[in-house]
N, C-alpha and C. Protein backbone atom coordinates (compact mmCIF):
# COMPACT_ATOMS: atom_id res chain seq x y z
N UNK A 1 -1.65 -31.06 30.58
CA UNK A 1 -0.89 -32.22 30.15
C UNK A 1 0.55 -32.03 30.59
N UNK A 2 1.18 -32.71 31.24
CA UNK A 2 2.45 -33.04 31.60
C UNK A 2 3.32 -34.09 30.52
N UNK A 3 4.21 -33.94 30.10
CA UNK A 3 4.80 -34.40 29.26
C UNK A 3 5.90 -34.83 29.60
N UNK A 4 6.66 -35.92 29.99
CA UNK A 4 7.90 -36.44 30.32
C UNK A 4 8.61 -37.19 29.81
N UNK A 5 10.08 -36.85 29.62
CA UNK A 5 10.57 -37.52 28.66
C UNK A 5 12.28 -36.69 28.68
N UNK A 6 13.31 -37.81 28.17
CA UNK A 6 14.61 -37.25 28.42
C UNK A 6 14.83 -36.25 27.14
N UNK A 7 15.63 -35.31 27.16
CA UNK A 7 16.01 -34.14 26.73
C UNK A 7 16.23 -35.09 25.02
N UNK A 8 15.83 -34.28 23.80
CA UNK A 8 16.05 -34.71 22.49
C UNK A 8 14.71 -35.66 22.02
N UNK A 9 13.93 -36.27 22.67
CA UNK A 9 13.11 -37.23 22.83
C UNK A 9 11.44 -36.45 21.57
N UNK A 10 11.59 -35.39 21.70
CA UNK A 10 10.05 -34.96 21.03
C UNK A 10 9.28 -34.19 21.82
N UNK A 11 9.30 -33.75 22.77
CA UNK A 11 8.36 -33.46 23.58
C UNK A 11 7.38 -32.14 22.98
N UNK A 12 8.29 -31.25 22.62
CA UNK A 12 7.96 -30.42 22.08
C UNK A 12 7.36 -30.53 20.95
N UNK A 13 7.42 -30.86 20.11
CA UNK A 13 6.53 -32.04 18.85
C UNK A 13 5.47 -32.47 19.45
N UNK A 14 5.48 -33.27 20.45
CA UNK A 14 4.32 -33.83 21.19
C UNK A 14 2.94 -32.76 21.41
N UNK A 15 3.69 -32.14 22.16
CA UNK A 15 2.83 -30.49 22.36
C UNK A 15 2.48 -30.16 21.40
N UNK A 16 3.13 -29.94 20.35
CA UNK A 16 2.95 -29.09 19.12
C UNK A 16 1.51 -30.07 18.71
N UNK A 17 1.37 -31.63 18.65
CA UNK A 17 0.69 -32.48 17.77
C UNK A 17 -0.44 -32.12 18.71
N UNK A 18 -0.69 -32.22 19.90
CA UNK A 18 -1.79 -31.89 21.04
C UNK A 18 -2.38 -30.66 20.45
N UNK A 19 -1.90 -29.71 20.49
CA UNK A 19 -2.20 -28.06 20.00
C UNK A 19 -2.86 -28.15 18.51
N UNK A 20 -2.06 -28.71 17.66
CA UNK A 20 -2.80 -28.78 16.57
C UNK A 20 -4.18 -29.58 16.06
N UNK A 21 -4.05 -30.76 17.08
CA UNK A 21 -5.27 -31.62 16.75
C UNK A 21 -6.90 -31.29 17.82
N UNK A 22 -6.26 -29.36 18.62
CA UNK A 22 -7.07 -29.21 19.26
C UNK A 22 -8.47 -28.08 18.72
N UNK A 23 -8.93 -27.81 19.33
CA UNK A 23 -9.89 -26.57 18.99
C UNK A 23 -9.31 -25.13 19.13
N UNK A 24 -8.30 -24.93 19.49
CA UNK A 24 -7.41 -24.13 19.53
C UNK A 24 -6.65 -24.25 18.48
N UNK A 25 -6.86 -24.92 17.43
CA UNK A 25 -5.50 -24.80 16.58
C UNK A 25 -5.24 -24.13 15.81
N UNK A 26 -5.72 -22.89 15.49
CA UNK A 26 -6.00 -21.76 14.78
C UNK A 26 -5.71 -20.65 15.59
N UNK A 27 -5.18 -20.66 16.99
CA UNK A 27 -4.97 -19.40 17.68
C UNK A 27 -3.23 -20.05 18.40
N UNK A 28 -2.53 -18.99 18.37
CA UNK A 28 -1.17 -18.85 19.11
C UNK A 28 -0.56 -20.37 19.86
N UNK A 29 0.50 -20.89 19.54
CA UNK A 29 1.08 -22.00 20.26
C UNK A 29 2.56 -21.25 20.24
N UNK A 30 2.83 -20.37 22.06
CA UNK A 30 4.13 -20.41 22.19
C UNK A 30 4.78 -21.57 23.07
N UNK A 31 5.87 -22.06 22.29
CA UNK A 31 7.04 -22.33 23.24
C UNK A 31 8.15 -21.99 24.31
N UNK A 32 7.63 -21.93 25.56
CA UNK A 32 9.18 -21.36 26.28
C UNK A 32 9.82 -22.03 27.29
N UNK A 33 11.16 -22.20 26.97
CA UNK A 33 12.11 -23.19 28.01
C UNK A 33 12.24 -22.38 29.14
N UNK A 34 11.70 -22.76 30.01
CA UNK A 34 11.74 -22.58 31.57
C UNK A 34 13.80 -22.28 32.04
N UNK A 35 14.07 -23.31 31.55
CA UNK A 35 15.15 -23.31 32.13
C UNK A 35 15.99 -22.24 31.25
N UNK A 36 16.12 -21.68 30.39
CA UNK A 36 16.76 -20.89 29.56
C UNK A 36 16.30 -18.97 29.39
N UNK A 37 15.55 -19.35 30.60
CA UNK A 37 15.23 -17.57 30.88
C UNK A 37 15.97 -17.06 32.09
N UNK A 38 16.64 -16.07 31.99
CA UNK A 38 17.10 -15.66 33.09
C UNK A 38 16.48 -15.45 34.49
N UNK A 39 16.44 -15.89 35.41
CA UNK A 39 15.35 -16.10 36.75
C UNK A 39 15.03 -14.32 36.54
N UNK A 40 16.34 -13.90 36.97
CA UNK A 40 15.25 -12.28 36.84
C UNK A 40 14.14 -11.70 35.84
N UNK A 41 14.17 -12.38 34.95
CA UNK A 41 13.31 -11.87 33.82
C UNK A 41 12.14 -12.72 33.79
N UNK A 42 12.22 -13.77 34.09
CA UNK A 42 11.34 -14.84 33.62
C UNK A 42 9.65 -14.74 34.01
N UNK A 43 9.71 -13.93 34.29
CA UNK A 43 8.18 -13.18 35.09
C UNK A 43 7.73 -12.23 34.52
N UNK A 44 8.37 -11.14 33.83
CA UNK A 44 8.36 -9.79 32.84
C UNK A 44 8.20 -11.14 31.91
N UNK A 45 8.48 -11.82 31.30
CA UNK A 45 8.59 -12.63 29.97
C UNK A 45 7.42 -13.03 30.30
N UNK A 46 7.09 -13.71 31.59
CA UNK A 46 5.92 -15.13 31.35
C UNK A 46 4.51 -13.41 31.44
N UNK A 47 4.79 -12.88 32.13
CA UNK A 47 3.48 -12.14 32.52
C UNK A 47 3.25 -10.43 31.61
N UNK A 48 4.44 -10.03 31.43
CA UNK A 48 4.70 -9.19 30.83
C UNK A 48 4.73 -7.89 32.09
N UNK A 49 4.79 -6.69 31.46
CA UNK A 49 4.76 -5.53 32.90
C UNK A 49 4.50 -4.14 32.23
N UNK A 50 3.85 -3.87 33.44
CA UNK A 50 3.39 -2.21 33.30
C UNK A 50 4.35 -1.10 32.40
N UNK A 51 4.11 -0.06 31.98
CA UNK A 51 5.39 0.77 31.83
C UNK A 51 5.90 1.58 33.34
N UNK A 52 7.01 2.08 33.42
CA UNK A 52 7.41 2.00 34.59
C UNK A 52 8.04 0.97 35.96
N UNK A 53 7.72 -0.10 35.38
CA UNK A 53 8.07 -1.24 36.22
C UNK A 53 9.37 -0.72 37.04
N UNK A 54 10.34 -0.68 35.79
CA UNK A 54 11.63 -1.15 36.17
C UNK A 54 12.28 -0.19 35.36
N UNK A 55 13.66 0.10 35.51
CA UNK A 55 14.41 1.32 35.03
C UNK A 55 14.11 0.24 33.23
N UNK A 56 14.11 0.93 32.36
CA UNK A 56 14.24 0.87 30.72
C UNK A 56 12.82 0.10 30.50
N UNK A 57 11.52 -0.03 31.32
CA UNK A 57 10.50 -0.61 30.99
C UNK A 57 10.11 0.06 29.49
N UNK A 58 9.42 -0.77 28.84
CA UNK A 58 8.81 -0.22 27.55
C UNK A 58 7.66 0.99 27.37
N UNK A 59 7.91 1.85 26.63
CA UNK A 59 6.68 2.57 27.01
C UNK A 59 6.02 2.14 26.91
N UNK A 60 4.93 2.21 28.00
CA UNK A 60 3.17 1.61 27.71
C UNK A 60 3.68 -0.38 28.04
N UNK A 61 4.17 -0.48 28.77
CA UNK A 61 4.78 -1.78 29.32
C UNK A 61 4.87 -2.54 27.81
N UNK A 62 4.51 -4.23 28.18
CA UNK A 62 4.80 -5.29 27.28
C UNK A 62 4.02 -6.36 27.66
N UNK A 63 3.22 -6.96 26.86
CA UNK A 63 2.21 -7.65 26.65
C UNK A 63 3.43 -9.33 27.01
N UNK A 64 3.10 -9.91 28.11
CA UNK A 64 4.00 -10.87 28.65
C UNK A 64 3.47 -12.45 27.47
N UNK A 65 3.89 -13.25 27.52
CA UNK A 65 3.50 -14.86 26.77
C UNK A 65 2.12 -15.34 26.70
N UNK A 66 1.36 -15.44 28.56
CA UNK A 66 0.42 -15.36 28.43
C UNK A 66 -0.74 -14.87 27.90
N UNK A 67 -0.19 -13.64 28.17
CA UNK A 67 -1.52 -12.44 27.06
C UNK A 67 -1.25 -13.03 25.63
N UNK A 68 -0.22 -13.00 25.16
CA UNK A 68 0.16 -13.05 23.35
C UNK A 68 -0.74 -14.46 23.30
N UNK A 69 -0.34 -15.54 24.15
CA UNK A 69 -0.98 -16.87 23.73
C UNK A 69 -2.60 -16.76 24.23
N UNK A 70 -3.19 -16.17 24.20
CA UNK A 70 -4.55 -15.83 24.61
C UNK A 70 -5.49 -16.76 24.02
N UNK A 71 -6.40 -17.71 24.08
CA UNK A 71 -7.16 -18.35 23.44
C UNK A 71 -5.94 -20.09 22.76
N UNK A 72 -4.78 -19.86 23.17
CA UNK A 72 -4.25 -20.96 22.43
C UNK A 72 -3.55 -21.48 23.21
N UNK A 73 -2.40 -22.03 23.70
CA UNK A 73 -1.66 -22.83 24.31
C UNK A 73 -0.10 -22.29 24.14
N UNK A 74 0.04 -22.74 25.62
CA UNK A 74 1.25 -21.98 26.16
C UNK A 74 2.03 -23.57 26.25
N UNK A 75 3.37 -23.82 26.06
CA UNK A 75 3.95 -25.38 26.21
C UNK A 75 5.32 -24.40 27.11
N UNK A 76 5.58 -24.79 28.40
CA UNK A 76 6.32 -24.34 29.05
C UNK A 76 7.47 -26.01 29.74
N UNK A 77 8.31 -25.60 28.67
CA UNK A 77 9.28 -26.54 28.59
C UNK A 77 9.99 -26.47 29.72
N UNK A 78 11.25 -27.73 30.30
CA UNK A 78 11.80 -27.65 31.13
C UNK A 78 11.41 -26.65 32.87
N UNK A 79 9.58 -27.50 32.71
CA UNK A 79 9.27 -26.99 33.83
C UNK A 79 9.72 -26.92 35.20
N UNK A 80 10.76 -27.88 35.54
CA UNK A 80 11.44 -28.05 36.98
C UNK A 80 12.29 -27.52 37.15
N UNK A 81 12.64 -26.46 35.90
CA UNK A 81 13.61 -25.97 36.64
C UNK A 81 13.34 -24.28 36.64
N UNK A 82 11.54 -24.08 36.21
CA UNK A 82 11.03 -22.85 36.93
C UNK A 82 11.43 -22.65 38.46
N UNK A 83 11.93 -21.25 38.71
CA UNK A 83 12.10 -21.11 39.99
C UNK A 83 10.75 -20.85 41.08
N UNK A 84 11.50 -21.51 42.26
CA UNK A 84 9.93 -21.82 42.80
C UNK A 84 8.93 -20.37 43.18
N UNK A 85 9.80 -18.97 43.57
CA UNK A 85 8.79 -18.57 43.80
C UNK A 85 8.12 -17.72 42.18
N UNK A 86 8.44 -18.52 41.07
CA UNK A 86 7.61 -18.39 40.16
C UNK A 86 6.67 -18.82 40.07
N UNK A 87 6.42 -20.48 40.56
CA UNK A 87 5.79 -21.45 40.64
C UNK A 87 4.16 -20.66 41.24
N UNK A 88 4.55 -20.51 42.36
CA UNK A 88 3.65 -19.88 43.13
C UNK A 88 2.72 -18.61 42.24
N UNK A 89 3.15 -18.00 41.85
CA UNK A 89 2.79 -17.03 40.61
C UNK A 89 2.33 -17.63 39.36
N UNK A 90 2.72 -18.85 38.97
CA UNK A 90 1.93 -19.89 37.62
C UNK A 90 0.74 -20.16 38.35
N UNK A 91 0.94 -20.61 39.39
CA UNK A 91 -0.64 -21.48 40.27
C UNK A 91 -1.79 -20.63 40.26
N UNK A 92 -1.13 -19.26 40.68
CA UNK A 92 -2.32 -18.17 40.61
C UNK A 92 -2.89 -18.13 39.51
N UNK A 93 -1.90 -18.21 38.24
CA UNK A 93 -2.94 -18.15 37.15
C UNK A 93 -3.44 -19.17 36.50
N UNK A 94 -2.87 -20.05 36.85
CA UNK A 94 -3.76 -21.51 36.96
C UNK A 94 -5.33 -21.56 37.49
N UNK A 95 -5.39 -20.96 38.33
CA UNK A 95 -6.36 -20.93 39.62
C UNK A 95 -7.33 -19.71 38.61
N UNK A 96 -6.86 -18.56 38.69
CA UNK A 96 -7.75 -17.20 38.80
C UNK A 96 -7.84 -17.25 37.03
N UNK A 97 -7.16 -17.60 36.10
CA UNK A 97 -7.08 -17.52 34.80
C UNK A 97 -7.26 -16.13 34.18
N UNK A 98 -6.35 -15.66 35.02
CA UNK A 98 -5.68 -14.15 34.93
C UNK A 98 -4.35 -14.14 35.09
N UNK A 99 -3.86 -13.17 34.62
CA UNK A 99 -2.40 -12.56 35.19
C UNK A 99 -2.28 -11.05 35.54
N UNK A 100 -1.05 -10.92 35.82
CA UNK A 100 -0.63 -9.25 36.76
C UNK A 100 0.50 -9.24 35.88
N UNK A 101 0.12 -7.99 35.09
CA UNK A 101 2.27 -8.02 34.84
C UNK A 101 2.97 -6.93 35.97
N UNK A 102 4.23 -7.40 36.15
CA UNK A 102 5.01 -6.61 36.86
C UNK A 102 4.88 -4.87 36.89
N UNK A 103 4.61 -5.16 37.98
CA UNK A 103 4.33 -3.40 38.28
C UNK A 103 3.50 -3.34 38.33
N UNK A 104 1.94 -4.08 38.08
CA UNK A 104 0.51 -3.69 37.82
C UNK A 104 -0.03 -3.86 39.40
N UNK A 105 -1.17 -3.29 39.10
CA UNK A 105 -2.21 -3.62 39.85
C UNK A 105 -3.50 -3.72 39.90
N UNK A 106 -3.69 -4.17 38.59
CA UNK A 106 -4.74 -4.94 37.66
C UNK A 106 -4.06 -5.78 36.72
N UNK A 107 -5.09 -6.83 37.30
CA UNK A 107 -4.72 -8.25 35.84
C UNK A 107 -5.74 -8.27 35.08
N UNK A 108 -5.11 -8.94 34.16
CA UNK A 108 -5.98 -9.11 32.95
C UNK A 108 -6.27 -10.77 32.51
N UNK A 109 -7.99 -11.07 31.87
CA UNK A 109 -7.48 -12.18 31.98
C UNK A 109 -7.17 -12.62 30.35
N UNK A 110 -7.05 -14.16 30.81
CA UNK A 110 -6.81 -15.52 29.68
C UNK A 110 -7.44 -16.44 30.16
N UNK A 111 -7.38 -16.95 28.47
CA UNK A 111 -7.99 -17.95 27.94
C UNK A 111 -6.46 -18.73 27.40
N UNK A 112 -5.93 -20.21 28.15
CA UNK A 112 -4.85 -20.59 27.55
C UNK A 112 -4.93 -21.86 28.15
N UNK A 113 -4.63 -23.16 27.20
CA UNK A 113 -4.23 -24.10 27.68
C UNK A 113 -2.48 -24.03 28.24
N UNK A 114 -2.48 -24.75 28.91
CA UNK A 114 -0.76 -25.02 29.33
C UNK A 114 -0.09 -26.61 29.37
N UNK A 115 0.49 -27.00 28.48
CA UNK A 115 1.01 -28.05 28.27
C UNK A 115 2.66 -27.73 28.83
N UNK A 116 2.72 -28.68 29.86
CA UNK A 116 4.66 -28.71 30.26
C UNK A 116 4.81 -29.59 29.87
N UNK A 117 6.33 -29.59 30.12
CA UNK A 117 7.02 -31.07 30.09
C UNK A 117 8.28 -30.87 30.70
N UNK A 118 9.11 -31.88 31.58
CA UNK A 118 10.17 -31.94 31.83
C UNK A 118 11.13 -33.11 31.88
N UNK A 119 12.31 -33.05 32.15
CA UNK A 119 12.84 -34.20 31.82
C UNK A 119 13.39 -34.94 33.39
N UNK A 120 12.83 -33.99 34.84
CA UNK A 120 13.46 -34.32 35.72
C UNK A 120 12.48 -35.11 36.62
N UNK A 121 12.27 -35.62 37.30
CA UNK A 121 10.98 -36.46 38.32
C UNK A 121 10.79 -35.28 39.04
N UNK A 122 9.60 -34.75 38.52
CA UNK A 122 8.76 -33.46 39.69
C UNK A 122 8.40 -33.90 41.03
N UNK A 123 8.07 -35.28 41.20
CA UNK A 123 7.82 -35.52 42.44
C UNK A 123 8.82 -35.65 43.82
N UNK A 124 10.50 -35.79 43.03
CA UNK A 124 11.23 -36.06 43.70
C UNK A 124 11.92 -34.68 44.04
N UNK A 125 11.81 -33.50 43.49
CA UNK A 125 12.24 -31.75 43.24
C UNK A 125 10.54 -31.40 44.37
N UNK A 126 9.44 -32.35 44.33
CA UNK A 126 8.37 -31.93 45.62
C UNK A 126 9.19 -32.32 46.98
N UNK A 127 9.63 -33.63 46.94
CA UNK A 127 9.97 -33.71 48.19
C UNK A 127 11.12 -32.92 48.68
N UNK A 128 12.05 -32.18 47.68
CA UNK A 128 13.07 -31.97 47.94
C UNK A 128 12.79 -30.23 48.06
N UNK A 129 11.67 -29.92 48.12
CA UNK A 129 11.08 -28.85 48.46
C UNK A 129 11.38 -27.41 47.12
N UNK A 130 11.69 -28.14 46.23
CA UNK A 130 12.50 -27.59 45.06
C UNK A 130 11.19 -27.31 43.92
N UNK A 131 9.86 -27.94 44.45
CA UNK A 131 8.56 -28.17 43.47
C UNK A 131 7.43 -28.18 43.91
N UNK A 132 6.30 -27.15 43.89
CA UNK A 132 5.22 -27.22 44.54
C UNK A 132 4.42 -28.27 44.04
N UNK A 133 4.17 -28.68 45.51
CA UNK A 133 2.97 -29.87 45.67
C UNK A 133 1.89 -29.50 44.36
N UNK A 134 1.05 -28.32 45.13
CA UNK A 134 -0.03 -28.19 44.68
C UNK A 134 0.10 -27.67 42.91
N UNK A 135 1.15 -27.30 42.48
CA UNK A 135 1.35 -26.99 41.20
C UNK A 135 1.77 -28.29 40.42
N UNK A 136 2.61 -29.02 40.94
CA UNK A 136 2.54 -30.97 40.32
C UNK A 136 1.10 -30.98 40.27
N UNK A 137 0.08 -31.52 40.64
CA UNK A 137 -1.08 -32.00 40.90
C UNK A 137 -1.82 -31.16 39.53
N UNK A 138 -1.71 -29.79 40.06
CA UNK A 138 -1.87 -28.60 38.53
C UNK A 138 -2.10 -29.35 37.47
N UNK A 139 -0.65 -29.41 37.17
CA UNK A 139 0.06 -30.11 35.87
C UNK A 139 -0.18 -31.42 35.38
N UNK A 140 -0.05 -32.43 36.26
CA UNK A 140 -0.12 -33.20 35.90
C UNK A 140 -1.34 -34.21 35.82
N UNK A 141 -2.18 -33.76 35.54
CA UNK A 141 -4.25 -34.02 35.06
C UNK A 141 -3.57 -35.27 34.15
N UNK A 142 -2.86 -35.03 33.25
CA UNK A 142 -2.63 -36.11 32.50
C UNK A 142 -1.24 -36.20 31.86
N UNK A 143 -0.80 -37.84 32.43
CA UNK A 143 1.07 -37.52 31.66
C UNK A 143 1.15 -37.74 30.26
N UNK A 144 1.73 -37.86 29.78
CA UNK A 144 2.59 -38.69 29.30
C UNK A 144 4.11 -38.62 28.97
N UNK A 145 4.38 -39.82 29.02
CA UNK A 145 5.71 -40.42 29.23
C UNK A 145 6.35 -41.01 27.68
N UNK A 146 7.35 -40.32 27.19
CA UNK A 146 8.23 -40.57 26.09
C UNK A 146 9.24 -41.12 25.99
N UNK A 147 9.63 -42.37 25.93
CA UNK A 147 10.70 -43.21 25.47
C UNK A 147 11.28 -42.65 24.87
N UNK A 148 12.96 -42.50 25.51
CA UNK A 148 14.16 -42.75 24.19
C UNK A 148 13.77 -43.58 23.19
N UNK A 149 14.76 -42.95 21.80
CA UNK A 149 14.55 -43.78 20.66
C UNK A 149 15.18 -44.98 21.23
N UNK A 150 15.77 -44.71 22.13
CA UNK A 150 16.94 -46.51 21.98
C UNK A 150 15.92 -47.32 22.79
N UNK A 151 14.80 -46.89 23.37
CA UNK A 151 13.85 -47.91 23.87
C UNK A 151 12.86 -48.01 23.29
N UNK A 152 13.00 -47.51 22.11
CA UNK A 152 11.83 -47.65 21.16
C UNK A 152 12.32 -48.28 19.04
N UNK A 153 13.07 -49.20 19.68
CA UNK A 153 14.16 -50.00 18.18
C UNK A 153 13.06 -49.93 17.48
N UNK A 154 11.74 -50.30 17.37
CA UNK A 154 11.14 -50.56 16.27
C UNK A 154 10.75 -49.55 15.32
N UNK A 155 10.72 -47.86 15.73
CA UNK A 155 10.54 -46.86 15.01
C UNK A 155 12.02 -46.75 14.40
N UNK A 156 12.96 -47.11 14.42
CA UNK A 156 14.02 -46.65 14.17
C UNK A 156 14.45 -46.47 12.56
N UNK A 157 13.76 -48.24 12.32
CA UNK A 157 13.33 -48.49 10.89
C UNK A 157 12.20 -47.29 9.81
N UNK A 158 11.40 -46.63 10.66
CA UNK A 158 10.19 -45.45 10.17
C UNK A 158 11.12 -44.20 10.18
N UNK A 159 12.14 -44.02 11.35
CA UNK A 159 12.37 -42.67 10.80
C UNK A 159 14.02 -42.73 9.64
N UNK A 160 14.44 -43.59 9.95
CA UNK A 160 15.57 -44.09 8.26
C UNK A 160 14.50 -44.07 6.95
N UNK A 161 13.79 -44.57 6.97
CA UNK A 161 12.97 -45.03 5.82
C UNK A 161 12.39 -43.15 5.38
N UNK A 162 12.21 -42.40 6.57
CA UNK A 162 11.62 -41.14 6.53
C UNK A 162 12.67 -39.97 6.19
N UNK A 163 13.59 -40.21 6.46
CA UNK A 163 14.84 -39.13 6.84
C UNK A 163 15.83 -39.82 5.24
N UNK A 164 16.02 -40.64 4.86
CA UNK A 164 17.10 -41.05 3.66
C UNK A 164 16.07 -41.10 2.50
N UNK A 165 17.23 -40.53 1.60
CA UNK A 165 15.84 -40.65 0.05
C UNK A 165 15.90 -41.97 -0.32
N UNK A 166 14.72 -41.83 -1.08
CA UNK A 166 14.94 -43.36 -1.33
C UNK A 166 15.42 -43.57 -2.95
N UNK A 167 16.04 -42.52 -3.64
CA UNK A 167 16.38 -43.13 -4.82
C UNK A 167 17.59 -42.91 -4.68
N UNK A 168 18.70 -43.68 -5.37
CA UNK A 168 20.25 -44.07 -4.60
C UNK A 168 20.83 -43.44 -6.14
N UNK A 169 21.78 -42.83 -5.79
CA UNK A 169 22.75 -41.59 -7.09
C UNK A 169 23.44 -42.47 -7.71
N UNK A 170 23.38 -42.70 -9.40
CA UNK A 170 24.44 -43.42 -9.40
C UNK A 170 26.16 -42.39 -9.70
N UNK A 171 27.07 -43.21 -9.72
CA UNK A 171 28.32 -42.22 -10.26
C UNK A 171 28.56 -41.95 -11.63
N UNK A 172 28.98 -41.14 -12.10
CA UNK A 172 29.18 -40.76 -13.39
C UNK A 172 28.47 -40.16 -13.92
């Protein structure tokens, strides 16, 4: 599921309501913003890594997102602005429904749905060579598309009515 929609909008909620109303909803739903991982890390995070990888690796490495979300759903926010040759490394495990953590040379597999979402036109970051073809196509099996509240006036009335109490204080 691809999820699109401008930044503040729900998306993540959205995911969350998908995950819960699934057969999975009893096993792991992580969230992680793509755009808010440091590119160097974001691979040790998404995949996890051997011990030894890298100078201060963990002993006995670190079990990366994928492994932890095993059997449940992974929602990988602000997908466009994964760096691409990460991209290439998601597809694989898209494809093989395994991963490698850093340093390995054995993967292990999963069991994980993957719900994104972003707020930028993936197709226009494809042409601009900024977004793999074949990883759009991946993703996007099925959109959906989230209106701003300001294009959506008629909920506006549901979430006032939801968000203000409804019994009014008097003074004194």
């Amino acid at each position: 599921v691809l999820i699109i929609g401008e930044s503040g909008t729900g998306k993540e909620l959205f995911a969350q309501a998908i995950h819960n109303g699934s057969t999975r909803q009893t096993e792991p739903f992580l969230a992680i913003n793509c755009a808010a991982i440091p590119k160097d890390l974001i691979a040790s995070e998404l995949f996890g890594y051997a011990e030894g990888a890298f100078t201060n690796a963990a002993k006995g490495g670190r079990k990366g997102k994928f492994e932890i979300a095993h059997g449940g759903t992974i929602f990988l926010d602000e997908i466009g602005d994964m760096p691409l040759e990460l991209q290439a490394h998601l597809l694989r495990v898209l494809e093989e429904k395994e991963v490698t953590p850093v340093g390995s040379s054995h993967s292990k597999p999963v069991d994980i749905r993957i719900i994104a979402a972003t707020n930028k036109d993936l197709f226009q970051l494809v042409q601009e060579d900024k977004f793999r073809l074949d990883l759009y196509y991946r993703l996007n099996v099925i959109s959906v598309n989230i209106p701003a509240l300001r294009k959506r006036k008629q909920d506006v009335e549901q979430f006032t009515k939801h968000f203000l109490p409804t019994k009014t204080f008097s003074q004194g």
